[in-house]
Protein backbone atom coordinates (compact mmCIF):
# COMPACT_ATOMS: atom_id res chain seq x y z
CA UNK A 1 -16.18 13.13 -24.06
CA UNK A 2 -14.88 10.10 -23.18
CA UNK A 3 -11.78 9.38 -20.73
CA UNK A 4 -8.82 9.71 -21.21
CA UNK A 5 -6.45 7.14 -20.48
CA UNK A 6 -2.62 6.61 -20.54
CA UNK A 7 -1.55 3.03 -20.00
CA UNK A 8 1.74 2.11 -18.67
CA UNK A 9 2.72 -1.88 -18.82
CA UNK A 10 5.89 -3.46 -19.77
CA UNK A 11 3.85 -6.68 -21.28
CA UNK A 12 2.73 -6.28 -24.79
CA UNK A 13 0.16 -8.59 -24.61
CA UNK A 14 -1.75 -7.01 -21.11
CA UNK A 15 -1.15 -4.04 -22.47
CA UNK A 16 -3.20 -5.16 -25.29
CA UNK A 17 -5.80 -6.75 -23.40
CA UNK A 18 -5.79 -3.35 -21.17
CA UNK A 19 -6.33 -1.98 -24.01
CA UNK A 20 -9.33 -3.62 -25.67
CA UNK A 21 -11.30 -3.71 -22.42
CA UNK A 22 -10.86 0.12 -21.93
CA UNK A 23 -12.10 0.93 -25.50
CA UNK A 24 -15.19 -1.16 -25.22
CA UNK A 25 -15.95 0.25 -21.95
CA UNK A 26 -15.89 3.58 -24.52
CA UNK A 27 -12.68 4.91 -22.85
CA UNK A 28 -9.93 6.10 -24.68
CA UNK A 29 -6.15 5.00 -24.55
CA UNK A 30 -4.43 7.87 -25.69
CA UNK A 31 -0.86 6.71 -24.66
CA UNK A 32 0.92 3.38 -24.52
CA UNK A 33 4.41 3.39 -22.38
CA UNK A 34 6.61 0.27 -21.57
CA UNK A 35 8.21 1.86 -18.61
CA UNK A 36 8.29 4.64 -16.01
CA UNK A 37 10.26 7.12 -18.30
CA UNK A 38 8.51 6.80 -21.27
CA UNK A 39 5.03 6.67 -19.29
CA UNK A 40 6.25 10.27 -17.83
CA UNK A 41 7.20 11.44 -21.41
CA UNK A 42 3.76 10.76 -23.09
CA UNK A 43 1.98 11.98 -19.70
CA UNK A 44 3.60 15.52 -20.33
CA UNK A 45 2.74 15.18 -24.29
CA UNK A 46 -1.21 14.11 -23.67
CA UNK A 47 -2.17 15.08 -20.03
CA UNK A 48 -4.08 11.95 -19.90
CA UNK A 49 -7.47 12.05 -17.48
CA UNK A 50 -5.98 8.62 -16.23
CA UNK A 51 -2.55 7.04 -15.98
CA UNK A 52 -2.27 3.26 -15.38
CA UNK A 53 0.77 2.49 -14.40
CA UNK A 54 2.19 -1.14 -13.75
CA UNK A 55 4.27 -0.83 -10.19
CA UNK A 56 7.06 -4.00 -11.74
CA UNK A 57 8.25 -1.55 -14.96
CA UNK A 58 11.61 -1.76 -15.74
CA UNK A 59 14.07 1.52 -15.27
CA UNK A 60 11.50 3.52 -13.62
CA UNK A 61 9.16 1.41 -11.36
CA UNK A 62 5.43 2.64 -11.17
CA UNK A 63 5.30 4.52 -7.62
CA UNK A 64 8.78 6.31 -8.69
CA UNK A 65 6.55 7.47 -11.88
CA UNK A 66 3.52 7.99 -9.51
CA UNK A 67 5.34 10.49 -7.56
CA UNK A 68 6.93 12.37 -10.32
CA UNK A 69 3.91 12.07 -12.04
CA UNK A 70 1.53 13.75 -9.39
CA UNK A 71 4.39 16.65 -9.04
CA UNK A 72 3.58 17.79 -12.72
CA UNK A 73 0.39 17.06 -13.21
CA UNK A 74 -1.75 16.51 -10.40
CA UNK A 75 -4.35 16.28 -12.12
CA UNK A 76 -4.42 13.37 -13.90
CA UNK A 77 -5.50 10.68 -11.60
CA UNK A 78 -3.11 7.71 -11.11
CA UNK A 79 -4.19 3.31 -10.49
CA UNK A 80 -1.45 1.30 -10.16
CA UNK A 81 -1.46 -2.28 -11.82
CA UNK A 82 -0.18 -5.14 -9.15
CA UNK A 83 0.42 -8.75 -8.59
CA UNK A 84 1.59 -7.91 -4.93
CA UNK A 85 -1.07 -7.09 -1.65
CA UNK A 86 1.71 -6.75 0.78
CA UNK A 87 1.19 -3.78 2.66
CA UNK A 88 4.47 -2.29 2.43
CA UNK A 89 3.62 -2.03 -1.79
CA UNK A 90 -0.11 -0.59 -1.06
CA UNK A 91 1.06 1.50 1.27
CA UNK A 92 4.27 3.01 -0.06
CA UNK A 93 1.83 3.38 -3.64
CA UNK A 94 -0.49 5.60 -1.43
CA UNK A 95 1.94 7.92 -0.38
CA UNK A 96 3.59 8.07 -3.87
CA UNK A 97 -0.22 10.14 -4.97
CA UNK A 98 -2.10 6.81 -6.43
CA UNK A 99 -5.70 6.86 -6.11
CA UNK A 100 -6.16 3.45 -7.60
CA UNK A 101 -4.40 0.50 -6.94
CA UNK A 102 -5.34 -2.48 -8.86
CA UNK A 103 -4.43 -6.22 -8.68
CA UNK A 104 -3.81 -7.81 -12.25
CA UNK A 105 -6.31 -11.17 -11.07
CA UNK A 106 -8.74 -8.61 -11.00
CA UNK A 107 -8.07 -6.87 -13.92
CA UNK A 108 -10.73 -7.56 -15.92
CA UNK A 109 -13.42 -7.07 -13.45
CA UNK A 110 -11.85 -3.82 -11.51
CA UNK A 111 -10.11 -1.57 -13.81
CA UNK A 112 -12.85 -0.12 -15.84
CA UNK A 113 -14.91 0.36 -11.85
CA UNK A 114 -11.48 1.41 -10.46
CA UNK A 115 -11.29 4.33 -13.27
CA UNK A 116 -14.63 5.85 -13.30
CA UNK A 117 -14.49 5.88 -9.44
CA UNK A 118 -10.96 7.84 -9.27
CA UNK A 119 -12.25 10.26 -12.30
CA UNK A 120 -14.75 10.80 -9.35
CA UNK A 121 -12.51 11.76 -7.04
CA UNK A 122 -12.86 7.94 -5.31
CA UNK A 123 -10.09 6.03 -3.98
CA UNK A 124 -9.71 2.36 -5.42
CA UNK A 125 -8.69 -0.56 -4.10
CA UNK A 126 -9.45 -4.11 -4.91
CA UNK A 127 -10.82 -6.08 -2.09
CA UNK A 128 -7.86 -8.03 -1.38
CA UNK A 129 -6.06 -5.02 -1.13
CA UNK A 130 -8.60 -3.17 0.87
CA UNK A 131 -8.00 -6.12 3.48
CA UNK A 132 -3.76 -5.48 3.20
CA UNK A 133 -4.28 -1.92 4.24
CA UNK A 134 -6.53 -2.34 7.22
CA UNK A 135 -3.93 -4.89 8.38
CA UNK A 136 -1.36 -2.80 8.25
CA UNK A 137 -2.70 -0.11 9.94
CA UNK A 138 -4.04 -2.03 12.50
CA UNK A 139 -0.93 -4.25 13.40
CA UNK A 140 1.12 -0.73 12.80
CA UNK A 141 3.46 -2.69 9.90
CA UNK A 142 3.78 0.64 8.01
CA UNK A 143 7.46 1.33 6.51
CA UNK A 144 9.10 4.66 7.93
CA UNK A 145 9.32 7.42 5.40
CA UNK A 146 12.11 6.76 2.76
CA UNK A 147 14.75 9.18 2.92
CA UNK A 148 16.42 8.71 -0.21
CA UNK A 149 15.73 11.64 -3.09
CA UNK A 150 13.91 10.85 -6.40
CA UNK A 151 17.22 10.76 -8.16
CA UNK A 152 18.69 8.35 -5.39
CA UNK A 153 15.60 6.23 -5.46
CA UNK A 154 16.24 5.95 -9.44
CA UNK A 155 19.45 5.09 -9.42
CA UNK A 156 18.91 2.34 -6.18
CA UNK A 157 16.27 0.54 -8.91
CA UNK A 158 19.33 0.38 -11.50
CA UNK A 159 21.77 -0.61 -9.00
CA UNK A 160 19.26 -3.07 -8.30
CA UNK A 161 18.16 -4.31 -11.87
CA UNK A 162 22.18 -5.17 -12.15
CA UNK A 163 23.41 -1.82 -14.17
CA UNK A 164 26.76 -0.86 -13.94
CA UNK A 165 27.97 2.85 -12.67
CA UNK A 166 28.67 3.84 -16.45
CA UNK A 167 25.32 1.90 -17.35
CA UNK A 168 23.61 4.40 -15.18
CA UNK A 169 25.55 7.32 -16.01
CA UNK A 170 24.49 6.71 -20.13
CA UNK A 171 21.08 5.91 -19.48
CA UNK A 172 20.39 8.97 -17.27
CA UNK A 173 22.48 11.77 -19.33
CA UNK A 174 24.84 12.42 -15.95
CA UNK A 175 28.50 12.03 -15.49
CA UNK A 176 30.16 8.63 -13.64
CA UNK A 177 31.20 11.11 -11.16
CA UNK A 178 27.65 12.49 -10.09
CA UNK A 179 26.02 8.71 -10.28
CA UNK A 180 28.96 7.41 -7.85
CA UNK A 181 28.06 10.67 -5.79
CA UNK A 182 24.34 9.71 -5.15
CA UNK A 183 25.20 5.81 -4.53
CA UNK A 184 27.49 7.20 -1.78
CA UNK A 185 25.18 9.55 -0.23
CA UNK A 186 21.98 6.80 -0.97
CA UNK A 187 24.40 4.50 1.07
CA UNK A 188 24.73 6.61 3.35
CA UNK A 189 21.45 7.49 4.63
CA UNK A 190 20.67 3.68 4.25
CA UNK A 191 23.91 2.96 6.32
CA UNK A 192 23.58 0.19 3.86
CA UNK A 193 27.23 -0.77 2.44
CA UNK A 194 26.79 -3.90 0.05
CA UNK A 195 25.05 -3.96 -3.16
CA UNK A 196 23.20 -7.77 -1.89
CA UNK A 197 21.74 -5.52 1.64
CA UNK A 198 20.72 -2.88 -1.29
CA UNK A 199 18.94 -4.92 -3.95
CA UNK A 200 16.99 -6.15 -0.12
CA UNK A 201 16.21 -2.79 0.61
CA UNK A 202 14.80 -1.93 -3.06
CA UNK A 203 13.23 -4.90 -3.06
CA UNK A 204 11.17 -4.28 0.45
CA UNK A 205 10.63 -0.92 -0.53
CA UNK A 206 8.63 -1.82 -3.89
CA UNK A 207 11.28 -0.62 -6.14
CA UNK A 208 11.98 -3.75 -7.60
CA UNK A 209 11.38 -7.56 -7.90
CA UNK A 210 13.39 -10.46 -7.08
């Protein structure tokens, strides 16, 4: 039977190309998601052996669907898809449950070895990356733990892509009232008070890109 794969990536044509070098490797791509939400929605519909997940997807970034994705179906065995080797993205993508982690260069040459080592129960990492974590550990660059909540860290990657309080509110079914709620309380525990010091912090924390 052959894998099963679910493949997350807001660009049509990688996903394509994704695609095509999965199925001649004799996997199958069972799902195709453009970001983090709709990733989560076919992951729940499919139960995929594999998700790929891009870490730069709009709305929902890739470790934000990692994590949510390992609380419902651990499972299914998560690579994240990268242009960055900074440590603070490998290493807040390890915590967030991936077992893979990817860098686009390398695409073509890792992702089908990356997959059959994590349906192994491997861990994956490109060599350049492999190098990023070492150094991190060893120069003790790691991030503290985040404190903010799923929902908070959701909402700081809209705040951060430029939507608007109602924008928010629409796009995650909740009242203006309960959005402003969490951007106080996400401020809070940030004791971060400007939106330029926030779109920073998202942006350090792998939650966006400039």
């Amino acid at each position: 039977m052959p894998i099963r794969i679910l493949l997350a990536e807001d660009h049509v044509m990688v996903r394509q190309g994704l695609r095509a070098l999965l199925e001649q490797a004799g996997m199958a791509v069972i799902g195709e998601a453009s970001d983090g939400q709709e990733a989560l929605s076919v992951a729940h519909e499919q139960h995929p052996d594999v998700a790929i997940l891009d870490i730069a997807m709009p709305r929902l970034n890739g470790i934000e669907t990692a994590r949510r994705l390992r609380e419902a179906l651990p499972q299914t065995k998560i690579v994240l898809l990268t242009m960055h080797t900074e440590d603070p993205y490998v290493l807040e993508a390890m915590r967030a449950g991936a077992v893979g982690y990817v860098l686009k260069t390398q695409a073509a040459v890792d992702i089908v070895q990356a997959i059959l080592g994590v349906v192994q129960g491997e861990i994956y990492l490109s060599p350049r990356v492999s190098r990023a974590v070492v150094t991190a550990y060893l120069t003790r660059s790691d991030l503290p733990p985040d404190p903010l909540t799923s929902r908070e860290r959701e909402i700081l990657q809209l705040i951060a892509e430029g939507e608007t309080t109602k924008e928010i509110a629409w796009r995650l079914e909740l009242s203006v009232k309960t959005v402003e709620s969490h951007r106080i309380r996400l401020m809070h525990k940030l004791n971060i008070h400007e939106t330029a010091t926030l779109v920073r912090y998202a942006i350090r924390r792998g939650l966006t890109h400039p």
